[in-house]
N, C-alpha and C. Protein backbone atom coordinates (compact mmCIF):
# COMPACT_ATOMS: atom_id res chain seq x y z
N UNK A 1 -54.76 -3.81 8.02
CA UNK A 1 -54.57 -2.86 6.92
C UNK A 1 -53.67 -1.69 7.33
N UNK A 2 -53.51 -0.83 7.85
CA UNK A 2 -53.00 0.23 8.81
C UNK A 2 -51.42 -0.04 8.98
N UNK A 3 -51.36 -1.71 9.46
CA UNK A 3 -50.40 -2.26 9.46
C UNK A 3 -49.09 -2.47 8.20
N UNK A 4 -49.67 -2.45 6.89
CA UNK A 4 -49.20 -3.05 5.95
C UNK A 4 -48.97 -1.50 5.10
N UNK A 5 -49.85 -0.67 5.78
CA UNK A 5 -49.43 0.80 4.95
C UNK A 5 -48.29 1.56 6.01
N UNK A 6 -48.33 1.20 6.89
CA UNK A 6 -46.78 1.33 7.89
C UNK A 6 -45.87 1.11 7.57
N UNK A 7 -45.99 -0.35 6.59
CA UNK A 7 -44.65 -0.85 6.68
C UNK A 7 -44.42 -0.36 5.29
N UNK A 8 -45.60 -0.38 4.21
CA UNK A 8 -45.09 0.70 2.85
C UNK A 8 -44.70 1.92 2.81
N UNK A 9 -44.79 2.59 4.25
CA UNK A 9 -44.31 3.93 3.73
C UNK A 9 -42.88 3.88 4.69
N UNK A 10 -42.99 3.08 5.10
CA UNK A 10 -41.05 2.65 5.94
C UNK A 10 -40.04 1.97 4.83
N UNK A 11 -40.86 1.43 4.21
CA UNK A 11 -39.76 0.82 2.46
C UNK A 11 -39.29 2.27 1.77
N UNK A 12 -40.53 2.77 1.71
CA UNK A 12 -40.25 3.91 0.61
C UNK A 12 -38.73 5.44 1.53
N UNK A 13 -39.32 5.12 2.20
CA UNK A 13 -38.48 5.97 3.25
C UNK A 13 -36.86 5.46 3.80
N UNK A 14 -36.71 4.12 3.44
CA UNK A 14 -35.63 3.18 3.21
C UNK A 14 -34.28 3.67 2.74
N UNK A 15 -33.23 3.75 2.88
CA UNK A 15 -32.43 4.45 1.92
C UNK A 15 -31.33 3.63 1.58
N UNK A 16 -31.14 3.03 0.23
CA UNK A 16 -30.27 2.09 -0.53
C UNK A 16 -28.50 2.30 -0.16
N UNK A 17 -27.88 1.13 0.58
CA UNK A 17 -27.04 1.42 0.86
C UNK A 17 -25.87 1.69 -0.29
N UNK A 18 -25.38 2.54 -0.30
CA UNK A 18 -24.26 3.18 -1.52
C UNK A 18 -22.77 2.60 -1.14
N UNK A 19 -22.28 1.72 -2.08
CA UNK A 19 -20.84 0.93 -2.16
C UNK A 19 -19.69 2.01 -2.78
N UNK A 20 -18.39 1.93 -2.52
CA UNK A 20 -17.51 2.80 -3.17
C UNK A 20 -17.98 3.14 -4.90
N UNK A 21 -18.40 1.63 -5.36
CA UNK A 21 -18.49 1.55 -6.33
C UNK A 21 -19.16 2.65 -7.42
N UNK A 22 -20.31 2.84 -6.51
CA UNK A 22 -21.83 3.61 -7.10
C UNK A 22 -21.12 5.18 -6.93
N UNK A 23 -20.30 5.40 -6.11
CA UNK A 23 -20.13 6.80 -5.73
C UNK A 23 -19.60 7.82 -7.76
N UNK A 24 -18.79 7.29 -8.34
CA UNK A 24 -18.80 7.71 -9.91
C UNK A 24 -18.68 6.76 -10.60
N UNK A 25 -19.09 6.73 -11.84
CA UNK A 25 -18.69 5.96 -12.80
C UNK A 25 -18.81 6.14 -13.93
N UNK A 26 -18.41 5.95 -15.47
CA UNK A 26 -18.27 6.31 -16.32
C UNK A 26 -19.59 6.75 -16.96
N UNK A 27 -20.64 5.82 -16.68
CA UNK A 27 -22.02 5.95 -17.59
C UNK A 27 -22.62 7.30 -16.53
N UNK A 28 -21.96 7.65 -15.22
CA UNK A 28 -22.91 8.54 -14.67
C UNK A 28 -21.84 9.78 -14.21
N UNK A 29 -20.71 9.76 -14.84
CA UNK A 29 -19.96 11.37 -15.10
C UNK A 29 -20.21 12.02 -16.11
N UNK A 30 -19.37 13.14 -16.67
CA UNK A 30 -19.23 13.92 -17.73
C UNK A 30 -18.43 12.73 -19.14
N UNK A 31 -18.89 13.24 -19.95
CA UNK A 31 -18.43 12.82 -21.23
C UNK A 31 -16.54 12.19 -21.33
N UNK A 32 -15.96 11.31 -21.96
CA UNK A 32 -15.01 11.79 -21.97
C UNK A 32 -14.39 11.16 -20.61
N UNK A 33 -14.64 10.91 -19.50
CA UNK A 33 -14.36 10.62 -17.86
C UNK A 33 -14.06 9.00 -18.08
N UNK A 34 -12.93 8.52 -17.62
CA UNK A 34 -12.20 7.49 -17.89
C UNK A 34 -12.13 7.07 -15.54
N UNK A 35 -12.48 6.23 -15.29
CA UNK A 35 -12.51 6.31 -13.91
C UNK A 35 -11.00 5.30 -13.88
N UNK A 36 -10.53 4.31 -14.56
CA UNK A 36 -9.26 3.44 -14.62
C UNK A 36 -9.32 2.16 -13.03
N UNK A 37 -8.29 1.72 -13.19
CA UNK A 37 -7.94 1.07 -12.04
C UNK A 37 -6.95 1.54 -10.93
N UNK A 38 -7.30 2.56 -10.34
CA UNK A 38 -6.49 3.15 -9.37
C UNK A 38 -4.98 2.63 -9.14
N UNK A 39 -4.85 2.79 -10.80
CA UNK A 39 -2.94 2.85 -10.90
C UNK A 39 -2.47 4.07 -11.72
N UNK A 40 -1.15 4.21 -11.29
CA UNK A 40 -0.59 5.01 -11.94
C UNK A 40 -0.23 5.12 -13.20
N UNK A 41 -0.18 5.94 -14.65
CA UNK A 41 0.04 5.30 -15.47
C UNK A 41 1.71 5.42 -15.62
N UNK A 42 2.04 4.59 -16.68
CA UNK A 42 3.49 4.08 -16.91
C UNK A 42 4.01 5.13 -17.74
N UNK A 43 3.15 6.23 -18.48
CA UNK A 43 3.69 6.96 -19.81
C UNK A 43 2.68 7.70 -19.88
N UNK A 44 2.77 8.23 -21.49
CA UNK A 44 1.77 9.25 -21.62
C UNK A 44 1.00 8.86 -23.35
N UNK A 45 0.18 9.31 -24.15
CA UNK A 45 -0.18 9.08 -25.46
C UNK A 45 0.21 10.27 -26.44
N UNK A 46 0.73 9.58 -27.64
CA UNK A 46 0.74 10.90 -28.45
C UNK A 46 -0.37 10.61 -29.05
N UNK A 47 -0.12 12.20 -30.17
CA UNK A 47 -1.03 12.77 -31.04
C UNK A 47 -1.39 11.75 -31.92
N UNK A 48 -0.39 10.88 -32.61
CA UNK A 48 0.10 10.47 -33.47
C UNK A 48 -1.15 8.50 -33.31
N UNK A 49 -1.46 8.12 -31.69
CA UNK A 49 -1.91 7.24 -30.89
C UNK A 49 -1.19 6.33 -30.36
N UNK A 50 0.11 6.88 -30.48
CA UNK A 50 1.22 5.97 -29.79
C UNK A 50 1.27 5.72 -28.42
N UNK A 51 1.92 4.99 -27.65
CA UNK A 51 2.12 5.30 -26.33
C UNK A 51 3.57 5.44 -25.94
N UNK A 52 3.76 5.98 -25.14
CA UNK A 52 5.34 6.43 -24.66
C UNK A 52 5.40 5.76 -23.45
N UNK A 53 6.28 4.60 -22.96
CA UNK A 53 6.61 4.38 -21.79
C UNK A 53 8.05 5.07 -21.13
N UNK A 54 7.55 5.58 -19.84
CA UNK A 54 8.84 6.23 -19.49
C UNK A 54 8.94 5.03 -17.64
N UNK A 55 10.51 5.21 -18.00
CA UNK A 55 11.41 4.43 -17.37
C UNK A 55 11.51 4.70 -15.74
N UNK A 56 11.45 6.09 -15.58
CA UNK A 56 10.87 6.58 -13.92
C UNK A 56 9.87 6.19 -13.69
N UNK A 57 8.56 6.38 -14.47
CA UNK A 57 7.30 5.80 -13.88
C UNK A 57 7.24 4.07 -13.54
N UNK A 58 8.18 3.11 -14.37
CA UNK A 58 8.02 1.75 -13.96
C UNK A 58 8.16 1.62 -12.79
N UNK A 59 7.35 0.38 -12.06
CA UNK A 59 7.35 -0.06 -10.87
C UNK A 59 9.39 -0.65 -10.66
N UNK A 60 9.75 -0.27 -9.53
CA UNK A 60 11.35 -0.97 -9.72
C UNK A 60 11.14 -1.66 -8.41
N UNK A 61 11.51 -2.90 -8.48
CA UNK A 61 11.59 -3.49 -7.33
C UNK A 61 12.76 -3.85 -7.05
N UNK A 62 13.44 -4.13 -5.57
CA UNK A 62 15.12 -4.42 -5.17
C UNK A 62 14.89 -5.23 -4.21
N UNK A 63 15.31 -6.54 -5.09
CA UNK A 63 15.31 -8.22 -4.15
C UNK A 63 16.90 -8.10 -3.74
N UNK A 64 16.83 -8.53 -2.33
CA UNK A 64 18.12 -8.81 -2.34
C UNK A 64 18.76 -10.36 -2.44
N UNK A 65 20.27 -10.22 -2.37
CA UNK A 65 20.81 -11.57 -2.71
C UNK A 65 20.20 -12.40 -1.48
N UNK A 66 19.45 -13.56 -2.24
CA UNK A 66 19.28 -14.57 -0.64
C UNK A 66 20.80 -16.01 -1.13
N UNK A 67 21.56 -15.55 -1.54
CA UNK A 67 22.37 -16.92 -1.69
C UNK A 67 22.91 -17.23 0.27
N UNK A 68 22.89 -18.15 0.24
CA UNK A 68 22.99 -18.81 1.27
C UNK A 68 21.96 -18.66 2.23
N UNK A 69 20.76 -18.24 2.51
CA UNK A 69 19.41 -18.31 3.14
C UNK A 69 18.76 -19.23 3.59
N UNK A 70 18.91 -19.73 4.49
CA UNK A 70 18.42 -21.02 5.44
C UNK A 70 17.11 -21.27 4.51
N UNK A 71 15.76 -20.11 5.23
CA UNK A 71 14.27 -20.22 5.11
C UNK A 71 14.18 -20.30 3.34
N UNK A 72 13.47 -21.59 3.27
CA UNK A 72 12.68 -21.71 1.69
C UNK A 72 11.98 -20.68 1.70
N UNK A 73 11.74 -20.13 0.50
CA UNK A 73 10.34 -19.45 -0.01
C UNK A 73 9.03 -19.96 0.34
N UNK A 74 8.67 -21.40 0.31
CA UNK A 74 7.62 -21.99 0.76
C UNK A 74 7.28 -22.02 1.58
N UNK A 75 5.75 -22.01 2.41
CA UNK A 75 5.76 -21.67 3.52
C UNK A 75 4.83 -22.85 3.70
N UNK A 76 4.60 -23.98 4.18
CA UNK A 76 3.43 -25.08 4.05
C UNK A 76 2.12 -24.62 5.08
N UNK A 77 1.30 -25.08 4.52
CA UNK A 77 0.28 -24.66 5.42
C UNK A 77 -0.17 -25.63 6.31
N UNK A 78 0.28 -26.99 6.37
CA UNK A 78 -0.27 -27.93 7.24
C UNK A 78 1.49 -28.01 7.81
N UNK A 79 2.28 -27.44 9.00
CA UNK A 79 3.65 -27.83 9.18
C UNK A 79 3.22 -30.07 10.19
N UNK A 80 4.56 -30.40 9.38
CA UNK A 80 4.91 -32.04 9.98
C UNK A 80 4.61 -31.63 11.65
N UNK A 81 5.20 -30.96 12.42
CA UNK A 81 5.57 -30.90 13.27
C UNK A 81 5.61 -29.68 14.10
N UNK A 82 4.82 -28.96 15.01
CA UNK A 82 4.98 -27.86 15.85
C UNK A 82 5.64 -27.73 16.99
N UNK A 83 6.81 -27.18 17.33
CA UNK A 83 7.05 -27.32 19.04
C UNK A 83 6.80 -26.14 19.19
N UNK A 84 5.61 -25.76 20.27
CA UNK A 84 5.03 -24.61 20.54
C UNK A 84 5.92 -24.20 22.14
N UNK A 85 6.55 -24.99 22.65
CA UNK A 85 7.51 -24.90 24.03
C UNK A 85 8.78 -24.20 23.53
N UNK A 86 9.70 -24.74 22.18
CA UNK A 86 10.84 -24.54 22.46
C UNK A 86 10.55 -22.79 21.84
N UNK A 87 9.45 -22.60 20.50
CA UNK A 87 9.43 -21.07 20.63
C UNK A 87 9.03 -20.28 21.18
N UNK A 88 7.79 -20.59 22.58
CA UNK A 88 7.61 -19.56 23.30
C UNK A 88 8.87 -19.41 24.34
N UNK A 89 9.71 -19.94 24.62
CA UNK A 89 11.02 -20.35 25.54
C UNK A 89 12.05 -19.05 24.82
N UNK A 90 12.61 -18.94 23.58
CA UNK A 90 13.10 -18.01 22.45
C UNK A 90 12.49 -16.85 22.00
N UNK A 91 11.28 -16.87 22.31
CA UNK A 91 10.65 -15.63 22.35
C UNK A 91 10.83 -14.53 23.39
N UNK A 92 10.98 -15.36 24.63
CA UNK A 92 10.93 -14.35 25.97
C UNK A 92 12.55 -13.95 25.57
């Protein structure tokens, strides 16, 4: 008996481990508190409930030309064939 009230007051004394998740969230901020997906937004809203996208905020990405580029895009995950000699040899 002694035993089993040991281990109930070591549960209660326990402390629930807390994930990023739990730290805010909408049902347990202020009114109004929008938590989003930790992106930036693209624009802003009018009065009116429009949205405005502005052209600085888009993501811009700059590929360059691969015309003539040996290496495929593909990368296989099982390769035909490894020579593990001739690239540690090219490595040094």
């Amino acid at each position: 008996m002694p035993l089993g009230l040991i281990l109930g007051i070591g549960r209660t004394f326990r402390r629930k481990r807390t994930s990023s998740l739990d730290i805010l969230s909408p049902k347990r901020a202020p009114r109004g508190f929008y938590k989003g997906k930790n992106c930036q937004p693209t624009g802003f809203h009018t009065r009116k409930g429009g949205y405005v996208v502005l052209q600085e905020k888009l993501p811009n990405y700059v590929v360059p030309d691969l015309t003539g580029f040996k290496l495929k895009p593909y990368v296989s995950q099982c390769p035909l064939e490894a020579n593990t000699a001739e690239a540690s040899q090219t490595a040094k």
